[in-house]
N, C-alpha and C. Protein backbone atom coordinates (compact mmCIF):
# COMPACT_ATOMS: atom_id res chain seq x y z
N UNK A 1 0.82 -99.72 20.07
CA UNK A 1 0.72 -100.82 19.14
C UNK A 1 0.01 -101.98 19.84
N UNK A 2 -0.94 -102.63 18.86
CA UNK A 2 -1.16 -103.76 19.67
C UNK A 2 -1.08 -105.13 19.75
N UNK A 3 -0.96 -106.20 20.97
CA UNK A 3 -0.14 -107.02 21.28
C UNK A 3 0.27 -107.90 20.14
N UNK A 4 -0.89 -108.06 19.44
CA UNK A 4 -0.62 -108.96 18.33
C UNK A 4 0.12 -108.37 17.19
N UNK A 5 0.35 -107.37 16.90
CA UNK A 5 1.57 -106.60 16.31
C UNK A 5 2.63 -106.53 16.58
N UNK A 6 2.72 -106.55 17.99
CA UNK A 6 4.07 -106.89 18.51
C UNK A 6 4.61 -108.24 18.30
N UNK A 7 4.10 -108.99 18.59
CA UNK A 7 3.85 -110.34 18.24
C UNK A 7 4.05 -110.74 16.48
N UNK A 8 3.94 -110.00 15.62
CA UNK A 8 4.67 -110.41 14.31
C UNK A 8 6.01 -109.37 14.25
N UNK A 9 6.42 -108.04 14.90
CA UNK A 9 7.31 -107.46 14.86
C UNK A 9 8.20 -108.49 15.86
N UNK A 10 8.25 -109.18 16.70
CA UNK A 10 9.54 -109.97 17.37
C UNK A 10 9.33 -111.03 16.18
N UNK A 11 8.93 -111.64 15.68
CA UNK A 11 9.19 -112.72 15.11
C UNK A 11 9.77 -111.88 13.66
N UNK A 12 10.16 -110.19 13.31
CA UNK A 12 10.77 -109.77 12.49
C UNK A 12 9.80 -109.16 10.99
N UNK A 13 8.80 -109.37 11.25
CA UNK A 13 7.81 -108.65 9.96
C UNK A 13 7.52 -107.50 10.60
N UNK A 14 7.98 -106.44 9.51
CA UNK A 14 8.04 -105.07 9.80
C UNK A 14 6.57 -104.75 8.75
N UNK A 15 6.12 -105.39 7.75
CA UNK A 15 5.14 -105.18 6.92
C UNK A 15 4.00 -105.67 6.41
N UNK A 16 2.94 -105.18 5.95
CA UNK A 16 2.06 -106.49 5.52
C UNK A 16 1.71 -106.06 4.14
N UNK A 17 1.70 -107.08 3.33
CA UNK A 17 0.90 -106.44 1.69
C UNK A 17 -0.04 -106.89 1.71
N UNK A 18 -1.35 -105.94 1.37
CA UNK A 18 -2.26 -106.26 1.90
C UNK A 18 -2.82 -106.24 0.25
N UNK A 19 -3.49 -107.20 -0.60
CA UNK A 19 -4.12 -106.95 -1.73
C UNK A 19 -5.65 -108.00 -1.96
N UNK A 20 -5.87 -107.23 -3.01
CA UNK A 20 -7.09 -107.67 -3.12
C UNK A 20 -8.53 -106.44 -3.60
N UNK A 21 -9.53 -106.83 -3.52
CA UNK A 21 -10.77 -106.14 -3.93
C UNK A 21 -11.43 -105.63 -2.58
N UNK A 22 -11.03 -104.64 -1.82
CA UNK A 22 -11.75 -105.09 -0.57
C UNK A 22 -13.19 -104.11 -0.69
N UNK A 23 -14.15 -104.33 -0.04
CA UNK A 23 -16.09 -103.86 -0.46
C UNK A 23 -15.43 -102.68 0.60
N UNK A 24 -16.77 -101.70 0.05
CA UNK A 24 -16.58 -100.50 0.20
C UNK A 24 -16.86 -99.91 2.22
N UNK A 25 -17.38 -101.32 2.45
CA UNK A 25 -17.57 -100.82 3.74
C UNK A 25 -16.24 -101.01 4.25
N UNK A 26 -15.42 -101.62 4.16
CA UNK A 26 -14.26 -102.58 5.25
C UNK A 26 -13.01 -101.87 4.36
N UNK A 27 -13.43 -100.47 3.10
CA UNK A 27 -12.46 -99.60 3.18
C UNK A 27 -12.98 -98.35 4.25
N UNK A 28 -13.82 -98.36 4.21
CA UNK A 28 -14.66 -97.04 5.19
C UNK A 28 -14.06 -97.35 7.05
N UNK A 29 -14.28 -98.95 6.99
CA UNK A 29 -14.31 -98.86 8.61
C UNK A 29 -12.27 -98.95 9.00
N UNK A 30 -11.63 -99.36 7.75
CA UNK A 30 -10.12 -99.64 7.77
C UNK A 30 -9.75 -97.55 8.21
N UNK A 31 -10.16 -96.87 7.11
CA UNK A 31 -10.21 -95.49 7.19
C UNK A 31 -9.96 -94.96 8.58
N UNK A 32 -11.47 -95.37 8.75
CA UNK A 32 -11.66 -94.39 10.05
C UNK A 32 -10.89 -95.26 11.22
N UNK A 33 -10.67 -96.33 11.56
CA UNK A 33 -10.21 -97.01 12.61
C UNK A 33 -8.73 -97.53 12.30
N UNK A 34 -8.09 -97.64 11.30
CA UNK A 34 -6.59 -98.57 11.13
C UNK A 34 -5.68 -97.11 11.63
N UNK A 35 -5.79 -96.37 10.62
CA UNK A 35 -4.10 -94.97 10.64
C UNK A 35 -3.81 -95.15 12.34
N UNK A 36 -5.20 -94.24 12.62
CA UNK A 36 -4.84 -93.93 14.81
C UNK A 36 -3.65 -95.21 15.44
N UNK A 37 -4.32 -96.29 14.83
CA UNK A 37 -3.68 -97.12 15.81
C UNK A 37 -2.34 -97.83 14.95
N UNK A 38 -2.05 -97.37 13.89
CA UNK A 38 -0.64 -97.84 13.48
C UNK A 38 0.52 -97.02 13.82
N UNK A 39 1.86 -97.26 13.95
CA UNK A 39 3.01 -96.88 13.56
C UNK A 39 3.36 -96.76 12.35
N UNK A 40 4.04 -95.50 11.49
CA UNK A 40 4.20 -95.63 10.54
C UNK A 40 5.76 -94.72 10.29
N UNK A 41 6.43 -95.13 9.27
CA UNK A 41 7.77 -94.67 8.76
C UNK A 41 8.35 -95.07 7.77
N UNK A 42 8.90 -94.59 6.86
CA UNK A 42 9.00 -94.35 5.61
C UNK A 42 9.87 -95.98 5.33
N UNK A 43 9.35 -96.85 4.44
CA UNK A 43 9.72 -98.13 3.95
C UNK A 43 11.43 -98.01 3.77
N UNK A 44 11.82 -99.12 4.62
CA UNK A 44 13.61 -99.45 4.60
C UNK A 44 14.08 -98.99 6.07
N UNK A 45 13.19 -98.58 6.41
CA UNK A 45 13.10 -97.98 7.82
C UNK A 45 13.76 -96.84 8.24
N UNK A 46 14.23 -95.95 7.50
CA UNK A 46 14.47 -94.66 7.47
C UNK A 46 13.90 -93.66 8.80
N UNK A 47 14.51 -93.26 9.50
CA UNK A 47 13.85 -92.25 10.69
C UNK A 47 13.32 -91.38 9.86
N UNK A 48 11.96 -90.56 10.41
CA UNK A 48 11.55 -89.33 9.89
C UNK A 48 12.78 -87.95 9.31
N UNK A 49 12.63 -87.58 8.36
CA UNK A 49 13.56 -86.96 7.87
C UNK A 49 14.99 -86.99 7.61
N UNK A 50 15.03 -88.13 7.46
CA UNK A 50 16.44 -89.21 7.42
C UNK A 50 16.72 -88.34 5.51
N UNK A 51 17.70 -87.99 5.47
CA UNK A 51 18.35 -87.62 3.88
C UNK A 51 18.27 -89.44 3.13
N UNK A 52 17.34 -89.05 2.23
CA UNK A 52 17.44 -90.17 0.97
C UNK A 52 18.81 -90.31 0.40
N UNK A 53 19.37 -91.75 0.09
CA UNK A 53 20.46 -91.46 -0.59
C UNK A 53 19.96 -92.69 -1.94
């Protein structure tokens, strides 16, 4: 993760909503470059394969 992520996770934001119209390049370059470098797990913070209740 990087530093500046860490950096809104201690101050307690686990999320970002991200909205808007975004142009087709800066979905192309989010694509190929954002997933690799995120952490991700199912919203409420549920461990991987945690039983839904």
């Amino acid at each position: 993760m990087r530093p500046w992520a860490r950096a809104y996770q201690a101050l307690g934001i686990g999320a970002f909503i991200l909205s808007g119209y975004p142009q087709a390049t800066e979905c192309d370059l989010f694509a190929r470059h954002g997933p690799p470098r995120m952490e991700h797990r199912p919203l409420g913070g549920r461990a991987p394969g945690a039983e839904f209740r």
